[in-house]
PDB file of N, CA and C in Angstrom:
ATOM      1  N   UNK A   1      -6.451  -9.302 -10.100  1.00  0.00           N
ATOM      2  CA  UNK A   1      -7.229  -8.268  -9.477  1.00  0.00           C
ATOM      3  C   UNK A   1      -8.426  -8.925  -8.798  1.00  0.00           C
ATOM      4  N   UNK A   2      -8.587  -8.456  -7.325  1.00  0.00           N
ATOM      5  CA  UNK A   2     -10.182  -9.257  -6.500  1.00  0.00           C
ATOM      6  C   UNK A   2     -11.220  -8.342  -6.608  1.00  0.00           C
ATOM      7  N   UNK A   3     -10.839  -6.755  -6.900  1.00  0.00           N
ATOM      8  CA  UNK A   3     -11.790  -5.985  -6.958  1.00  0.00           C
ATOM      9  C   UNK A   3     -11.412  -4.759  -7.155  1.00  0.00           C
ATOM     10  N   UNK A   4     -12.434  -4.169  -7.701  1.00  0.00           N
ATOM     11  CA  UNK A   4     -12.489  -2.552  -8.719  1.00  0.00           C
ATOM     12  C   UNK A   4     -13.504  -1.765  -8.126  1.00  0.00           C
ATOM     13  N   UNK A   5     -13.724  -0.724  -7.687  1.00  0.00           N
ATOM     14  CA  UNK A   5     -14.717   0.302  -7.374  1.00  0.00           C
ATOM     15  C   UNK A   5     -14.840   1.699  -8.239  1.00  0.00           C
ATOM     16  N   UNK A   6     -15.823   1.484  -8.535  1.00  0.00           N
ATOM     17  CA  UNK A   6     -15.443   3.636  -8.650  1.00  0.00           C
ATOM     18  C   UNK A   6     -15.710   4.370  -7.541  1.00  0.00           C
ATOM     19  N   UNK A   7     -14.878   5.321  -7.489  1.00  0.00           N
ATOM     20  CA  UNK A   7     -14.914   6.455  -6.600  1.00  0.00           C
ATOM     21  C   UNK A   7     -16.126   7.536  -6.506  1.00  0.00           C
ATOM     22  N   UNK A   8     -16.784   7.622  -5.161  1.00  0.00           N
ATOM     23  CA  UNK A   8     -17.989   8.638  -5.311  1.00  0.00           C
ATOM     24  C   UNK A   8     -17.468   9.860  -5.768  1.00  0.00           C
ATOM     25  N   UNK A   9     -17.895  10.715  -6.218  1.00  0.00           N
ATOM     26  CA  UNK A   9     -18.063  11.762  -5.882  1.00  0.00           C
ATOM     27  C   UNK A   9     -17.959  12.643  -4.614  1.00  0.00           C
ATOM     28  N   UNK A  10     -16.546  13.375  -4.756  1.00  0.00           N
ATOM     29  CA  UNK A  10     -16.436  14.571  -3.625  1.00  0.00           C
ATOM     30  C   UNK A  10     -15.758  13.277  -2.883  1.00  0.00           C
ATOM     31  N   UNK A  11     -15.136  12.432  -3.236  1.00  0.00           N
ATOM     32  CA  UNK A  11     -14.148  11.575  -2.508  1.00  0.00           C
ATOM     33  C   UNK A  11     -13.035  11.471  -3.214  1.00  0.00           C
ATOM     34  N   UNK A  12     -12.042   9.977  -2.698  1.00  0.00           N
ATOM     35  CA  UNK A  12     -11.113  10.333  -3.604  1.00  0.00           C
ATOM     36  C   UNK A  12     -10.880   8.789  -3.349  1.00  0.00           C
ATOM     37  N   UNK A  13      -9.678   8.327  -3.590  1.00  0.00           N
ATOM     38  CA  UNK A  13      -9.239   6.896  -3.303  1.00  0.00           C
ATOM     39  C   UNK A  13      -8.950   6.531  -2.120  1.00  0.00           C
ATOM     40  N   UNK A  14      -8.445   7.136  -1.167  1.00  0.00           N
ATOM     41  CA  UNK A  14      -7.863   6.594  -0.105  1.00  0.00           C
ATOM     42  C   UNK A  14      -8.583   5.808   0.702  1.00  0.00           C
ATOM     43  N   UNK A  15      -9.925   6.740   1.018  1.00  0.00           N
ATOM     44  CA  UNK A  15     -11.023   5.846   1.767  1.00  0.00           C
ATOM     45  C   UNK A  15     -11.426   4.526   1.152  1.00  0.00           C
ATOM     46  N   UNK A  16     -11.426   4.682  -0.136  1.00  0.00           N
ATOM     47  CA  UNK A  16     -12.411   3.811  -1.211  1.00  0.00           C
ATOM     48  C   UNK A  16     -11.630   2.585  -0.649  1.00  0.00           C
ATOM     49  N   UNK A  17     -10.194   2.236  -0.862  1.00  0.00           N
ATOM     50  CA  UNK A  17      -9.321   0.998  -1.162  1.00  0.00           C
ATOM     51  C   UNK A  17      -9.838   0.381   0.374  1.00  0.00           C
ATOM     52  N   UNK A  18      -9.625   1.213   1.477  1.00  0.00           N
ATOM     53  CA  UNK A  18     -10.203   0.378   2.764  1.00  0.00           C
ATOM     54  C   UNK A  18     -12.072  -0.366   2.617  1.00  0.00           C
ATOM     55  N   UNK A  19     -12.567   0.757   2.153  1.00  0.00           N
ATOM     56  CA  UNK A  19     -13.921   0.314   1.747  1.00  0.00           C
ATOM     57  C   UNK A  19     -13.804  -0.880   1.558  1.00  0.00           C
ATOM     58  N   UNK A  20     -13.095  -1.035  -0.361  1.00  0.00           N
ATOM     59  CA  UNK A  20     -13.414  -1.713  -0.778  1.00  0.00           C
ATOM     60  C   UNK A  20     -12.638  -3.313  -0.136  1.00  0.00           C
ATOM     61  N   UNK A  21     -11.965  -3.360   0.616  1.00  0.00           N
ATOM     62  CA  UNK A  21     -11.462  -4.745   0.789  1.00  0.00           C
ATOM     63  C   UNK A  21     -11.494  -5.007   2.262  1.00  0.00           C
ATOM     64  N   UNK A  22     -12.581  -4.273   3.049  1.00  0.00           N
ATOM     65  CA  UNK A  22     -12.751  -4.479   4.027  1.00  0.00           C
ATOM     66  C   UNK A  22     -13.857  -5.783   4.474  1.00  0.00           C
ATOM     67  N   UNK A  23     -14.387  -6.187   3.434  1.00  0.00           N
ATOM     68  CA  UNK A  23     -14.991  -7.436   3.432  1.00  0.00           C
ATOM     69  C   UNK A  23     -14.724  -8.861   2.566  1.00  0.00           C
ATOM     70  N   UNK A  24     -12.996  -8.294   1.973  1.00  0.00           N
ATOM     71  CA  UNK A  24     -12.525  -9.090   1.099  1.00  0.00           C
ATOM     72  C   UNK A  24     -11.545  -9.918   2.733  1.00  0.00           C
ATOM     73  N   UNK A  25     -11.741 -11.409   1.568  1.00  0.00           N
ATOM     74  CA  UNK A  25     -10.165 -12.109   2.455  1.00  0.00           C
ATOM     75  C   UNK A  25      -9.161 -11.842   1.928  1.00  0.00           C
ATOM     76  N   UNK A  26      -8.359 -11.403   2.790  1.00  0.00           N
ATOM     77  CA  UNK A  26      -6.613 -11.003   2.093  1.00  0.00           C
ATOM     78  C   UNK A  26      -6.125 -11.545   2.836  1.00  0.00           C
ATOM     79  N   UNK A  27      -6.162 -12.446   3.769  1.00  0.00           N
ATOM     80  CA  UNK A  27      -4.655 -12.819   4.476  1.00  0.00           C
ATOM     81  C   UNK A  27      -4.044 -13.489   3.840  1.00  0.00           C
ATOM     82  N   UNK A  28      -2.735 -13.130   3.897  1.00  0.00           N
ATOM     83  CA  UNK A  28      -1.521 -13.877   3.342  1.00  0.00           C
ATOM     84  C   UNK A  28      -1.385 -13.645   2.011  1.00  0.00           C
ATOM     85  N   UNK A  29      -2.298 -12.532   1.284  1.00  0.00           N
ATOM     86  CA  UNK A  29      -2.060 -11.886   0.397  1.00  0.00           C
ATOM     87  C   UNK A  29      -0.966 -10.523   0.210  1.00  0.00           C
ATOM     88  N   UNK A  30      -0.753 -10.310  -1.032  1.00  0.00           N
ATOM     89  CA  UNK A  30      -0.361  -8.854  -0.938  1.00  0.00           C
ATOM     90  C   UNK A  30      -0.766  -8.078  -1.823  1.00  0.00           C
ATOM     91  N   UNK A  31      -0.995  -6.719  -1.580  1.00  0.00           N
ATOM     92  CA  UNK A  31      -2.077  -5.736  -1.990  1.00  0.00           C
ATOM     93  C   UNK A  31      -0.917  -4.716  -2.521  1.00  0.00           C
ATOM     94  N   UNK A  32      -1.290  -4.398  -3.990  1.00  0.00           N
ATOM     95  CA  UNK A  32      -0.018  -3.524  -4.391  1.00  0.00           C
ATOM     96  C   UNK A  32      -1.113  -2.218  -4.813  1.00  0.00           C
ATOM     97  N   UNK A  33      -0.640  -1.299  -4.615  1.00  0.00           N
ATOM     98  CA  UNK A  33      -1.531   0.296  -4.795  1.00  0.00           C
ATOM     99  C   UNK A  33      -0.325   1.407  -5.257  1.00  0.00           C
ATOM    100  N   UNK A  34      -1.045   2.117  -5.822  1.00  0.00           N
ATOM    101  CA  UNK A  34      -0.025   3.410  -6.221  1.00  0.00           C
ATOM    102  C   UNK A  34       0.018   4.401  -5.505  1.00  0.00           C
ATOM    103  N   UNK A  35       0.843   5.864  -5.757  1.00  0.00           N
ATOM    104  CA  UNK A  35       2.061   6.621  -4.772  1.00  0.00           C
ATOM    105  C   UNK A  35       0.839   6.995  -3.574  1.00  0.00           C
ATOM    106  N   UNK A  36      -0.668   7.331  -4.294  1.00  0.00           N
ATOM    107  CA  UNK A  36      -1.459   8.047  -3.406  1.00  0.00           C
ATOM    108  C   UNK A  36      -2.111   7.096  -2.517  1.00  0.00           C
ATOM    109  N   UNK A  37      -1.816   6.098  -2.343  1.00  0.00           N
ATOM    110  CA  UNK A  37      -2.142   4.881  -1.218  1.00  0.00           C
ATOM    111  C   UNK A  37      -1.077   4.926  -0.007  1.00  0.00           C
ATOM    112  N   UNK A  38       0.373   5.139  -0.727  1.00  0.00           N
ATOM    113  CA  UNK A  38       1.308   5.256   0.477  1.00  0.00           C
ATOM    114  C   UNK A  38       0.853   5.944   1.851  1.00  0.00           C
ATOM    115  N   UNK A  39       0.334   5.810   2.461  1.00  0.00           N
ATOM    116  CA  UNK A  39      -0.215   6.484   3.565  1.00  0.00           C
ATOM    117  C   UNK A  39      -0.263   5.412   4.855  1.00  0.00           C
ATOM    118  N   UNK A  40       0.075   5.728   6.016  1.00  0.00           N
ATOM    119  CA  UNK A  40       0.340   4.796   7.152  1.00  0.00           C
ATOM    120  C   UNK A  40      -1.137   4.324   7.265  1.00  0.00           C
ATOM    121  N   UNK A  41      -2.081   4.838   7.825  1.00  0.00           N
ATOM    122  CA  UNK A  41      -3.327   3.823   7.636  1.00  0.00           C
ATOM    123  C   UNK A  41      -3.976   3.027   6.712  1.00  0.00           C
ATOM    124  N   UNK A  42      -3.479   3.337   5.951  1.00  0.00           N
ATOM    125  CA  UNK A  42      -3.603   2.471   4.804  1.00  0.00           C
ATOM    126  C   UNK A  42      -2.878   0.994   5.384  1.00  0.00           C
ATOM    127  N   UNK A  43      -1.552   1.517   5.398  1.00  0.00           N
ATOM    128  CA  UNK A  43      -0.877   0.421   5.970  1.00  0.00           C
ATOM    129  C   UNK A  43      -0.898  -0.459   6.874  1.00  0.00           C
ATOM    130  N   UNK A  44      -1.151   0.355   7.747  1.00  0.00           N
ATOM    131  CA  UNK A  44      -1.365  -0.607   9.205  1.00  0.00           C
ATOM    132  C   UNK A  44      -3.019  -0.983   9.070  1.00  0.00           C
ATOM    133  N   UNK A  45      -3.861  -0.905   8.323  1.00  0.00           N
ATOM    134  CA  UNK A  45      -5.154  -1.788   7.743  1.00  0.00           C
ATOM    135  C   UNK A  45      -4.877  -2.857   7.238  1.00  0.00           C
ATOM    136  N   UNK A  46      -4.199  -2.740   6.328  1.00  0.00           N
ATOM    137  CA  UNK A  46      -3.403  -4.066   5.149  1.00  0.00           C
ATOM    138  C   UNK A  46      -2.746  -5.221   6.163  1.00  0.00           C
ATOM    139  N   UNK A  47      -2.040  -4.398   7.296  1.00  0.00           N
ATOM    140  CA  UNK A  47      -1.208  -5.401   7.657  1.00  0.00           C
ATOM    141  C   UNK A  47      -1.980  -5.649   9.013  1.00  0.00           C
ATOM    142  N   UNK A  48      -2.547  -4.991   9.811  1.00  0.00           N
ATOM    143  CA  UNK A  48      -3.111  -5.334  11.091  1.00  0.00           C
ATOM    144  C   UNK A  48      -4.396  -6.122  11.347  1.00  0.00           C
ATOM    145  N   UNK A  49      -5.055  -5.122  10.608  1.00  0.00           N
ATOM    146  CA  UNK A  49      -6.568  -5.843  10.173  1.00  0.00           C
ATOM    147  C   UNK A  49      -6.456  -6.862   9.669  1.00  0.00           C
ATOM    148  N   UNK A  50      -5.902  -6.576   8.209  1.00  0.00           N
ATOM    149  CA  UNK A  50      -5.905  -7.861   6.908  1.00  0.00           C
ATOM    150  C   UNK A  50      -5.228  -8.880   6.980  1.00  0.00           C
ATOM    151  N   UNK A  51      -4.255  -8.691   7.942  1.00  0.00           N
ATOM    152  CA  UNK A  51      -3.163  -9.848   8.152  1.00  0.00           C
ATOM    153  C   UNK A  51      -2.574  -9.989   6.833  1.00  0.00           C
ATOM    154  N   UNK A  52      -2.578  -9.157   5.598  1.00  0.00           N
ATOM    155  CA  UNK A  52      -2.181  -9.106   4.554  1.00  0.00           C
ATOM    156  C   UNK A  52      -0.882  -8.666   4.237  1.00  0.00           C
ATOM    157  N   UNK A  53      -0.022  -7.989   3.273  1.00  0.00           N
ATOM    158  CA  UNK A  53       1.263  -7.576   3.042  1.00  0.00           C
ATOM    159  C   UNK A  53       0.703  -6.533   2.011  1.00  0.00           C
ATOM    160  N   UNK A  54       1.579  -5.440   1.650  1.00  0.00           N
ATOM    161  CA  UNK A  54       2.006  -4.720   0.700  1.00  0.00           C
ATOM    162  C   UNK A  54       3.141  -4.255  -0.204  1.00  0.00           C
ATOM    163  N   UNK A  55       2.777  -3.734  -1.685  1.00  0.00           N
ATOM    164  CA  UNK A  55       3.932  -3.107  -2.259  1.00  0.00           C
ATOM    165  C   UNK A  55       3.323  -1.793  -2.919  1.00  0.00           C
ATOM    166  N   UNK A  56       3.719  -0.533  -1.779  1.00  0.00           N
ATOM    167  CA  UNK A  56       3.099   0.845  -2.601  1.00  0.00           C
ATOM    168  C   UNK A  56       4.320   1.628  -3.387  1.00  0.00           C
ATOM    169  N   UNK A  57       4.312   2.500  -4.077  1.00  0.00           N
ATOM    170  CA  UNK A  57       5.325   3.474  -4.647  1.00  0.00           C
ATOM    171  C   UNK A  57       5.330   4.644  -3.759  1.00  0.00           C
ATOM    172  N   UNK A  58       6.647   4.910  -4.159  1.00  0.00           N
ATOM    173  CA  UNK A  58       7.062   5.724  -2.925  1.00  0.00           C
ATOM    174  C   UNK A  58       7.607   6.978  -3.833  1.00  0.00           C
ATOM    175  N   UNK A  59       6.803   7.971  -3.896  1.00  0.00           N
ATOM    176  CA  UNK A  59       7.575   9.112  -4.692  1.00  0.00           C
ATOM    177  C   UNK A  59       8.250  10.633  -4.463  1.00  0.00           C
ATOM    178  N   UNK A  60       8.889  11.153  -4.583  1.00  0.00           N
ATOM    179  CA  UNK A  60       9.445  12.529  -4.237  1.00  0.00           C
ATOM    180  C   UNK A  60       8.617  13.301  -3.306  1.00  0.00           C
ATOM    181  N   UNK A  61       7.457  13.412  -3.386  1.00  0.00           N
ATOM    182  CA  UNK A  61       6.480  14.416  -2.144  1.00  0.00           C
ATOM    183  C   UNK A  61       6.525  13.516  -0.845  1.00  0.00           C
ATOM    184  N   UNK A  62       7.033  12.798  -0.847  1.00  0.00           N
ATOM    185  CA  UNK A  62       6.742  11.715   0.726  1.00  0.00           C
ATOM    186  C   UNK A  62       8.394  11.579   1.305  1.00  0.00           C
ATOM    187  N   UNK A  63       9.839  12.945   1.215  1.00  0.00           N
ATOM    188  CA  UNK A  63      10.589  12.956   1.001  1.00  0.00           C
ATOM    189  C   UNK A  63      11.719  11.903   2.436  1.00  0.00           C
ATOM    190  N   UNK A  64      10.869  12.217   3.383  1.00  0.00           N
ATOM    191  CA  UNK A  64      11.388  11.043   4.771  1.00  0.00           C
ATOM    192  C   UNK A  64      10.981   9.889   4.550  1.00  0.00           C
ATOM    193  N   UNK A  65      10.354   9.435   3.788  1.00  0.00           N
ATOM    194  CA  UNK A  65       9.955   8.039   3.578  1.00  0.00           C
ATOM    195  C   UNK A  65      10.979   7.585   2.637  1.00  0.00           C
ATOM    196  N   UNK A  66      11.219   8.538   1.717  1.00  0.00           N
ATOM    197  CA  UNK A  66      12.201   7.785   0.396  1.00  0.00           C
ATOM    198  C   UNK A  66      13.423   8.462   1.090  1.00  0.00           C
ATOM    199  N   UNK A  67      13.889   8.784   1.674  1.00  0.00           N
ATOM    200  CA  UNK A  67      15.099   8.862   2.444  1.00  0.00           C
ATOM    201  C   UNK A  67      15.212   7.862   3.061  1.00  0.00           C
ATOM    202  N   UNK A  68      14.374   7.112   4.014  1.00  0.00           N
ATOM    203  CA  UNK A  68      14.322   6.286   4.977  1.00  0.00           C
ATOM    204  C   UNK A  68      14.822   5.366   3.934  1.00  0.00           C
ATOM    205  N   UNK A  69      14.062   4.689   2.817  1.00  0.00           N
ATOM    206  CA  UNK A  69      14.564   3.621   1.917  1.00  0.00           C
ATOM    207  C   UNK A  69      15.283   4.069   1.221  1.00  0.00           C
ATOM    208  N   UNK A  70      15.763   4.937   0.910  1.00  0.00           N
ATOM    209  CA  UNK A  70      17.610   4.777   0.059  1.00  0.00           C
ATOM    210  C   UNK A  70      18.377   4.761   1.113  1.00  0.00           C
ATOM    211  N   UNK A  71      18.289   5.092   1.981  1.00  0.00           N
ATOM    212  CA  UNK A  71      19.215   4.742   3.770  1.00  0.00           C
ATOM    213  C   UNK A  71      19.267   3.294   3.861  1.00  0.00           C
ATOM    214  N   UNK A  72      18.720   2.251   3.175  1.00  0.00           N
ATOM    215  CA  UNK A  72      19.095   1.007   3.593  1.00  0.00           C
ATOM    216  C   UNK A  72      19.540   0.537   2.129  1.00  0.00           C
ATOM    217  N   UNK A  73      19.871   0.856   1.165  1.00  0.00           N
ATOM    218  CA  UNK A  73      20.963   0.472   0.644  1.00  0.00           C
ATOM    219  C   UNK A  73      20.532  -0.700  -0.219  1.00  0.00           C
ATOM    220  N   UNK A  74      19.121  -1.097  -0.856  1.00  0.00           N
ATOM    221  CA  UNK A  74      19.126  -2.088  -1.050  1.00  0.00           C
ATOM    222  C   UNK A  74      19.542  -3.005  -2.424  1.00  0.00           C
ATOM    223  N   UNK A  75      20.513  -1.985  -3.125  1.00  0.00           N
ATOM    224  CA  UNK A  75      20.774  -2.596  -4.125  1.00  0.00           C
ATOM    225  C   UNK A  75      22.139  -3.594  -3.433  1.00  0.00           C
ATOM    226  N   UNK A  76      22.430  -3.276  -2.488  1.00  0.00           N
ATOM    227  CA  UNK A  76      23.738  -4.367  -2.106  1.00  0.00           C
ATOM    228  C   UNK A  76      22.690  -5.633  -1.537  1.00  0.00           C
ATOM    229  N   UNK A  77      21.391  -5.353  -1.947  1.00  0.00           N
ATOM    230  CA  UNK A  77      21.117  -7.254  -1.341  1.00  0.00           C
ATOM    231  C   UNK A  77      20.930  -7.636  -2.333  1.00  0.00           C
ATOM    232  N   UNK A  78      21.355  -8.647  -2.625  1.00  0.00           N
ATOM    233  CA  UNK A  78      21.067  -9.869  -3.967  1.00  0.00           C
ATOM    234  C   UNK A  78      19.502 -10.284  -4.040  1.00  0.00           C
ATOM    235  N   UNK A  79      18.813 -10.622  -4.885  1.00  0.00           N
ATOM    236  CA  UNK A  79      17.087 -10.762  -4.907  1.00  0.00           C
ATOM    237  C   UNK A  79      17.391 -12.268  -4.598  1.00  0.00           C
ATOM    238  N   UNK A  80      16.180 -12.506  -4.024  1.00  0.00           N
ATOM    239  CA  UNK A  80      15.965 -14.188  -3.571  1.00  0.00           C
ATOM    240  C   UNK A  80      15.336 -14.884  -5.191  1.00  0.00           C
ATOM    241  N   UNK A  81      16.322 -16.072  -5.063  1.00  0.00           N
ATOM    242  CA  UNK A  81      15.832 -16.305  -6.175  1.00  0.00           C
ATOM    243  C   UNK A  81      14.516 -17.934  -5.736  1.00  0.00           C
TER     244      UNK A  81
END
């Protein structure tokens, strides 16, 4: 972990995680967050800005997104070992 915040008041996380690693170095890192991070700006921060990577959870309320990834099938790829 590079860093922890608490959340103000009358906010919530989403803003906070950009906050908080907007003066962190992440490139060539990867930034793993939970279901309520899944959000495209989030994303394209991590990866555009940060030059960084991600791994978010992807759960039942985000139902075209987890369609999109069971549409590619990925238990037929073997893991890199």
């Amino acid at each position: 972990m590079i860093a922890q915040e608490a959340v103000k008041e009358k906010s919530n996380e989403i803003p906070a995680l950009r906050s908080m690693l907007k003066d962190k170095d992440i490139e060539g890192c990867i930034i793993t967050a939970d279901a309520m991070h899944t959000q495209k700006e989030t994303a394209r921060f991590i990866v555009q800005d940060k030059k960084a990577d991600y791994v978010f959870t992807v759960k039942d309320n985000q139902k075209n997104l987890l369609d999109d990834i069971k549409a590619l099938d990925l238990e037929s790829i073997p893991p890199c070992i």
